[in-house]
C-alpha atoms as a PDB file:
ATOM      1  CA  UNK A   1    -185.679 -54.066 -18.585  1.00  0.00           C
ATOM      2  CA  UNK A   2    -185.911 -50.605 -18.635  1.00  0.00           C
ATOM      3  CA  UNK A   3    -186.951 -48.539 -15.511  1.00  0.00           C
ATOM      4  CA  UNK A   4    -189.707 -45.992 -15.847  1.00  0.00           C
ATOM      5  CA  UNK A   5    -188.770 -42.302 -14.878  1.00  0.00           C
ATOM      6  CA  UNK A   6    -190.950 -40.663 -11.969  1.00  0.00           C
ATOM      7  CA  UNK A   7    -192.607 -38.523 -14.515  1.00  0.00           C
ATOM      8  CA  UNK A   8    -193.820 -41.949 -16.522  1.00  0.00           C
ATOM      9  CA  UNK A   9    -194.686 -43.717 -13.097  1.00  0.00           C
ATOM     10  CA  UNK A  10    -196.791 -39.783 -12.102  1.00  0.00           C
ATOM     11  CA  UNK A  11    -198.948 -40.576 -15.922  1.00  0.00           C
ATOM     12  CA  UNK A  12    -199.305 -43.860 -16.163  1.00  0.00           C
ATOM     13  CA  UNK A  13    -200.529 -43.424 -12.673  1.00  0.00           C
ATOM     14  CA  UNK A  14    -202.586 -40.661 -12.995  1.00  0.00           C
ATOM     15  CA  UNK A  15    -204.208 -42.191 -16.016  1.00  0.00           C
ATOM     16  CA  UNK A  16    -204.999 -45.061 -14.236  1.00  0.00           C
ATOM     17  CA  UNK A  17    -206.999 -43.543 -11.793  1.00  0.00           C
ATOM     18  CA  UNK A  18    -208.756 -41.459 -15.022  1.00  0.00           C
ATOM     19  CA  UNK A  19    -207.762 -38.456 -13.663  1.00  0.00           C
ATOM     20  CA  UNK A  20    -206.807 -35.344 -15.962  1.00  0.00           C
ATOM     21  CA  UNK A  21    -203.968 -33.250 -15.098  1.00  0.00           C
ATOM     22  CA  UNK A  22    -205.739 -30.281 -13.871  1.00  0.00           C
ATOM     23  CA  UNK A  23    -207.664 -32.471 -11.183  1.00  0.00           C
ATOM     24  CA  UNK A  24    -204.418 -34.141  -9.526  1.00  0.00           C
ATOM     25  CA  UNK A  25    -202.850 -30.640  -9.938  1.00  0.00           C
ATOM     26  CA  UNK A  26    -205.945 -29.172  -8.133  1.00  0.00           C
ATOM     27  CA  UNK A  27    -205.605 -31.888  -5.511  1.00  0.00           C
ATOM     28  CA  UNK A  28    -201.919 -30.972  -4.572  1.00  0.00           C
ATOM     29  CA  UNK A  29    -202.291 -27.134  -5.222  1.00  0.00           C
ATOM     30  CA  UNK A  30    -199.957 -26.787  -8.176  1.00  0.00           C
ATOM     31  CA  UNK A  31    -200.386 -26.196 -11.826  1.00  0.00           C
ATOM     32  CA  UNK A  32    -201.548 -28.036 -14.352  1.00  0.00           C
ATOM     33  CA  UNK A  33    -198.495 -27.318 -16.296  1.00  0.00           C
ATOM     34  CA  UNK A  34    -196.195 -28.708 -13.471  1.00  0.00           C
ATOM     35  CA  UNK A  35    -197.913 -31.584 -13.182  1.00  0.00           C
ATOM     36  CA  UNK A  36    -197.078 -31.840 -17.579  1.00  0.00           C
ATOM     37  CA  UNK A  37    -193.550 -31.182 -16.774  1.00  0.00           C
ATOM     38  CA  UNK A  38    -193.410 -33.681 -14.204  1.00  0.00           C
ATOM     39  CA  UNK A  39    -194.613 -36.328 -16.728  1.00  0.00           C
ATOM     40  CA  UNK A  40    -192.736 -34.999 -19.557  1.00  0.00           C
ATOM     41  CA  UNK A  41    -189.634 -35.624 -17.087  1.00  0.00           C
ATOM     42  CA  UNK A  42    -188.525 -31.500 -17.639  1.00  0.00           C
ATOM     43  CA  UNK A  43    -189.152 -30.878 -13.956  1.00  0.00           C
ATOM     44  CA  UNK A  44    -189.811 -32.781 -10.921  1.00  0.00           C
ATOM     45  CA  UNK A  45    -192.098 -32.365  -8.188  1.00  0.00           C
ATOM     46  CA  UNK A  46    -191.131 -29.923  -4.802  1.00  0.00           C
ATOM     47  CA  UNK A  47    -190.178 -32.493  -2.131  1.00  0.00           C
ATOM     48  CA  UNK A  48    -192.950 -31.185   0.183  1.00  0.00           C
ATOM     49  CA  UNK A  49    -195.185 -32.030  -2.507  1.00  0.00           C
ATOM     50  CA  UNK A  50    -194.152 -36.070  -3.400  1.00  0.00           C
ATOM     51  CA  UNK A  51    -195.204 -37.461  -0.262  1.00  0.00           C
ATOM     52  CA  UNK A  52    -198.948 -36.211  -1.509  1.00  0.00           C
ATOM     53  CA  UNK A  53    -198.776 -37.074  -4.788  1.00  0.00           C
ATOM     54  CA  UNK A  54    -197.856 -40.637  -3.973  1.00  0.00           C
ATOM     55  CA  UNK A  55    -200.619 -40.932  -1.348  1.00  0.00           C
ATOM     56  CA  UNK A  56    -202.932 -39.716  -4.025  1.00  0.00           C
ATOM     57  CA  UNK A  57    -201.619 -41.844  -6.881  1.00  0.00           C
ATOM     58  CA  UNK A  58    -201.969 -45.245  -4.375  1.00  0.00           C
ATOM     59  CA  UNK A  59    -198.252 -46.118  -4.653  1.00  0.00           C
ATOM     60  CA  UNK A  60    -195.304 -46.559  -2.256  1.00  0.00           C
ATOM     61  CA  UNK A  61    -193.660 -43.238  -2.117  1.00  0.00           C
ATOM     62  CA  UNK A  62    -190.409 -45.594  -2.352  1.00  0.00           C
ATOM     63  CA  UNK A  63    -191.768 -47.057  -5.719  1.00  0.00           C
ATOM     64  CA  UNK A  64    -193.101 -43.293  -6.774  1.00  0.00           C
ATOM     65  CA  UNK A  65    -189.043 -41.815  -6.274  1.00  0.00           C
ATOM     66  CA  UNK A  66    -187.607 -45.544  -7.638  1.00  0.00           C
ATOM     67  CA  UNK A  67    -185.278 -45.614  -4.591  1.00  0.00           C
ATOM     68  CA  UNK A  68    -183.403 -48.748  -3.211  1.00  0.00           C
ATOM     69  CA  UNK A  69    -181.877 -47.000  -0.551  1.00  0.00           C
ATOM     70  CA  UNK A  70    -181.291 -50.049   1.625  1.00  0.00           C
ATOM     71  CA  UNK A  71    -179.434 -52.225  -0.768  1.00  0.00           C
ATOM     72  CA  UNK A  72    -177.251 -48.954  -1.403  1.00  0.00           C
ATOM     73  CA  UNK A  73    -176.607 -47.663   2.052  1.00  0.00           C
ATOM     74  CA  UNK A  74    -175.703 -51.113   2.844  1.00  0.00           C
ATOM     75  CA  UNK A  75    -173.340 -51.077   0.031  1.00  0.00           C
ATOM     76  CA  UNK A  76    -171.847 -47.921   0.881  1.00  0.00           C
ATOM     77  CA  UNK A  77    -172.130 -48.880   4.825  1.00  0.00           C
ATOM     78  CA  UNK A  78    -169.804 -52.159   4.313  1.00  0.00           C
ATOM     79  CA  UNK A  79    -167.610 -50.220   1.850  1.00  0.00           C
ATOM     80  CA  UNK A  80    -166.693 -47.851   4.257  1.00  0.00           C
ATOM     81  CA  UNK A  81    -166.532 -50.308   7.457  1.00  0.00           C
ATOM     82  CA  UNK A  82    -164.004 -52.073   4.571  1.00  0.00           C
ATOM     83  CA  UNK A  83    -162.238 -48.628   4.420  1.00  0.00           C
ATOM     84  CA  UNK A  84    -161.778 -48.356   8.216  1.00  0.00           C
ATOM     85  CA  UNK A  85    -160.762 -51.563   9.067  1.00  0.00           C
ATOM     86  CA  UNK A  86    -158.086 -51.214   6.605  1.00  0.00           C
ATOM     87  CA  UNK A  87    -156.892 -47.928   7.782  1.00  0.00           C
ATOM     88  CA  UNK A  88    -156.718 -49.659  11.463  1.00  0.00           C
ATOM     89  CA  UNK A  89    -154.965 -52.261  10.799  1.00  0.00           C
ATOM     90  CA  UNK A  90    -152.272 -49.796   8.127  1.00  0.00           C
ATOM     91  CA  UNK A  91    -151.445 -47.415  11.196  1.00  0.00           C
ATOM     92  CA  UNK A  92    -149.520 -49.581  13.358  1.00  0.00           C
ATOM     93  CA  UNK A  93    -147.385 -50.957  10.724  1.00  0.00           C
ATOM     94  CA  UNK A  94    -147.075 -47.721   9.436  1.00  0.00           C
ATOM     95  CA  UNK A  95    -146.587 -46.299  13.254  1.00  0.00           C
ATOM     96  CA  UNK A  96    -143.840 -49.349  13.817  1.00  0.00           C
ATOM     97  CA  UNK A  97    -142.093 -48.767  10.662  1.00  0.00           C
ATOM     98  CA  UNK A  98    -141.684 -44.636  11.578  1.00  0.00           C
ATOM     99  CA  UNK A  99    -139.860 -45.951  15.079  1.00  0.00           C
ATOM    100  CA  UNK A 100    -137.820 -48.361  13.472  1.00  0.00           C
ATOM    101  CA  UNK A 101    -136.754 -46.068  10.457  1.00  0.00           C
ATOM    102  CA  UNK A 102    -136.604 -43.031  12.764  1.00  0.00           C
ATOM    103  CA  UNK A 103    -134.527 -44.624  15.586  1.00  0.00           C
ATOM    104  CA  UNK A 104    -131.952 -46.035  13.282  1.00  0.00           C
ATOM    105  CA  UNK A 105    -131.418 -42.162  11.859  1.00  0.00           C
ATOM    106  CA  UNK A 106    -131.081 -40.849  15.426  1.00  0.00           C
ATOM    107  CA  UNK A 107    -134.088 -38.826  14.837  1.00  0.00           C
ATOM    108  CA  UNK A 108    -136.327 -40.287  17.482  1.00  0.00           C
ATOM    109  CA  UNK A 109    -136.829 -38.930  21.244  1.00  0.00           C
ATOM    110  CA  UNK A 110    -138.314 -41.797  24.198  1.00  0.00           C
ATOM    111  CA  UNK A 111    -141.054 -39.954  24.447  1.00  0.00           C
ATOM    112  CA  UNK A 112    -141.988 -39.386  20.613  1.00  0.00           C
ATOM    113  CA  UNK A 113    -141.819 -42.975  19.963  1.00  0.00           C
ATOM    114  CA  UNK A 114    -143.702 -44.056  22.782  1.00  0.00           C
ATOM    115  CA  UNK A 115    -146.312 -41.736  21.665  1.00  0.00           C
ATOM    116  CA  UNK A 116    -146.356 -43.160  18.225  1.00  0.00           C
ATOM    117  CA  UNK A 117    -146.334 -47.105  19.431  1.00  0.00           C
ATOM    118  CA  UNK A 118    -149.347 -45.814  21.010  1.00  0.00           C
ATOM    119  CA  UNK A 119    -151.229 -44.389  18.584  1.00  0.00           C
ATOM    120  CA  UNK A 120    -150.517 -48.048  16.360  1.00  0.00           C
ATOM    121  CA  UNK A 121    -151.597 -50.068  19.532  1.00  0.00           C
ATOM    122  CA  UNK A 122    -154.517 -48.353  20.513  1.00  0.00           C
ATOM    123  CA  UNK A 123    -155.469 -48.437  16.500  1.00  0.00           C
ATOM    124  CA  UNK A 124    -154.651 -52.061  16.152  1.00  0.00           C
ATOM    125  CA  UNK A 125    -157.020 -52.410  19.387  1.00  0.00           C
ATOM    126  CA  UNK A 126    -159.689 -50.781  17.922  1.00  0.00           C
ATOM    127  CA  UNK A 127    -159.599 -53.093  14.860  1.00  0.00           C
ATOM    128  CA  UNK A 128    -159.296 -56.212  16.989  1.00  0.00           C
ATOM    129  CA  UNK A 129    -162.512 -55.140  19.272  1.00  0.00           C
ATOM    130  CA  UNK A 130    -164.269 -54.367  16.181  1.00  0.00           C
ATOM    131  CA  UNK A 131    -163.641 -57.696  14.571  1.00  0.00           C
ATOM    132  CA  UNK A 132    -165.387 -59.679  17.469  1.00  0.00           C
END
């Protein structure tokens, strides 16, 4: 199944409404000749100007641009919820592991490793109140 391009869905449109190119071009105050690139998929139409076009073609401006912008936000909403729960529940092992590491060397100060235990706690609670 091959999907049309918006310059296919503009003349097969247009055509069906028996209009020439000069009268939708009149219509949205362009060119003739844009409205032949737009079809001929060398150009597309000025953003300002698709909301028109698709109100005078009759068609969805979503079917007119070919967008499925829910199915891929949602995609790329859950992949990055994925990303961040994994990176909350990586920092406190990775903030318990630079303690343990650091305090066997004799590198660690009180204070710098409670800071870090906190940092991995308040992460791991972030991950745990975003879970329920």
């Amino acid at each position: 199944m091959t999907k049309e391009s918006m310059g296919m869905i503009i003349a097969s449109k247009r055509k069906e409404k028996a209009m020439t190119q000069l009268e939708l071009s009149s219509l949205l105050g362009v060119t003739d000749k844009a409205v032949s690139k737009w079809e001929r998929d060398l150009s597309l139409p000025d953003t300002n100007t698709i909301p028109k076009l698709a109100e005078i073609l009759d068609i969805r401006l979503e079917d007119l641009m070919q967008t499925s912008v829910k199915k891929e936000n949602l995609k790329s909403k859950t992949d990055t919820q994925t990303t961040i729960r994994l990176v909350l529940r990586a920092i406190p092992l990775a903030m318990g592991v630079a303690v343990i590491v650091l305090s066997i060397l004799g590198k660690l100060e009180m204070k710098e490793a409670i800071t870090l235990l906190a940092v991995g706690v308040t992460s791991l609670a972030i991950y745990l109140l975003n879970d329920h």
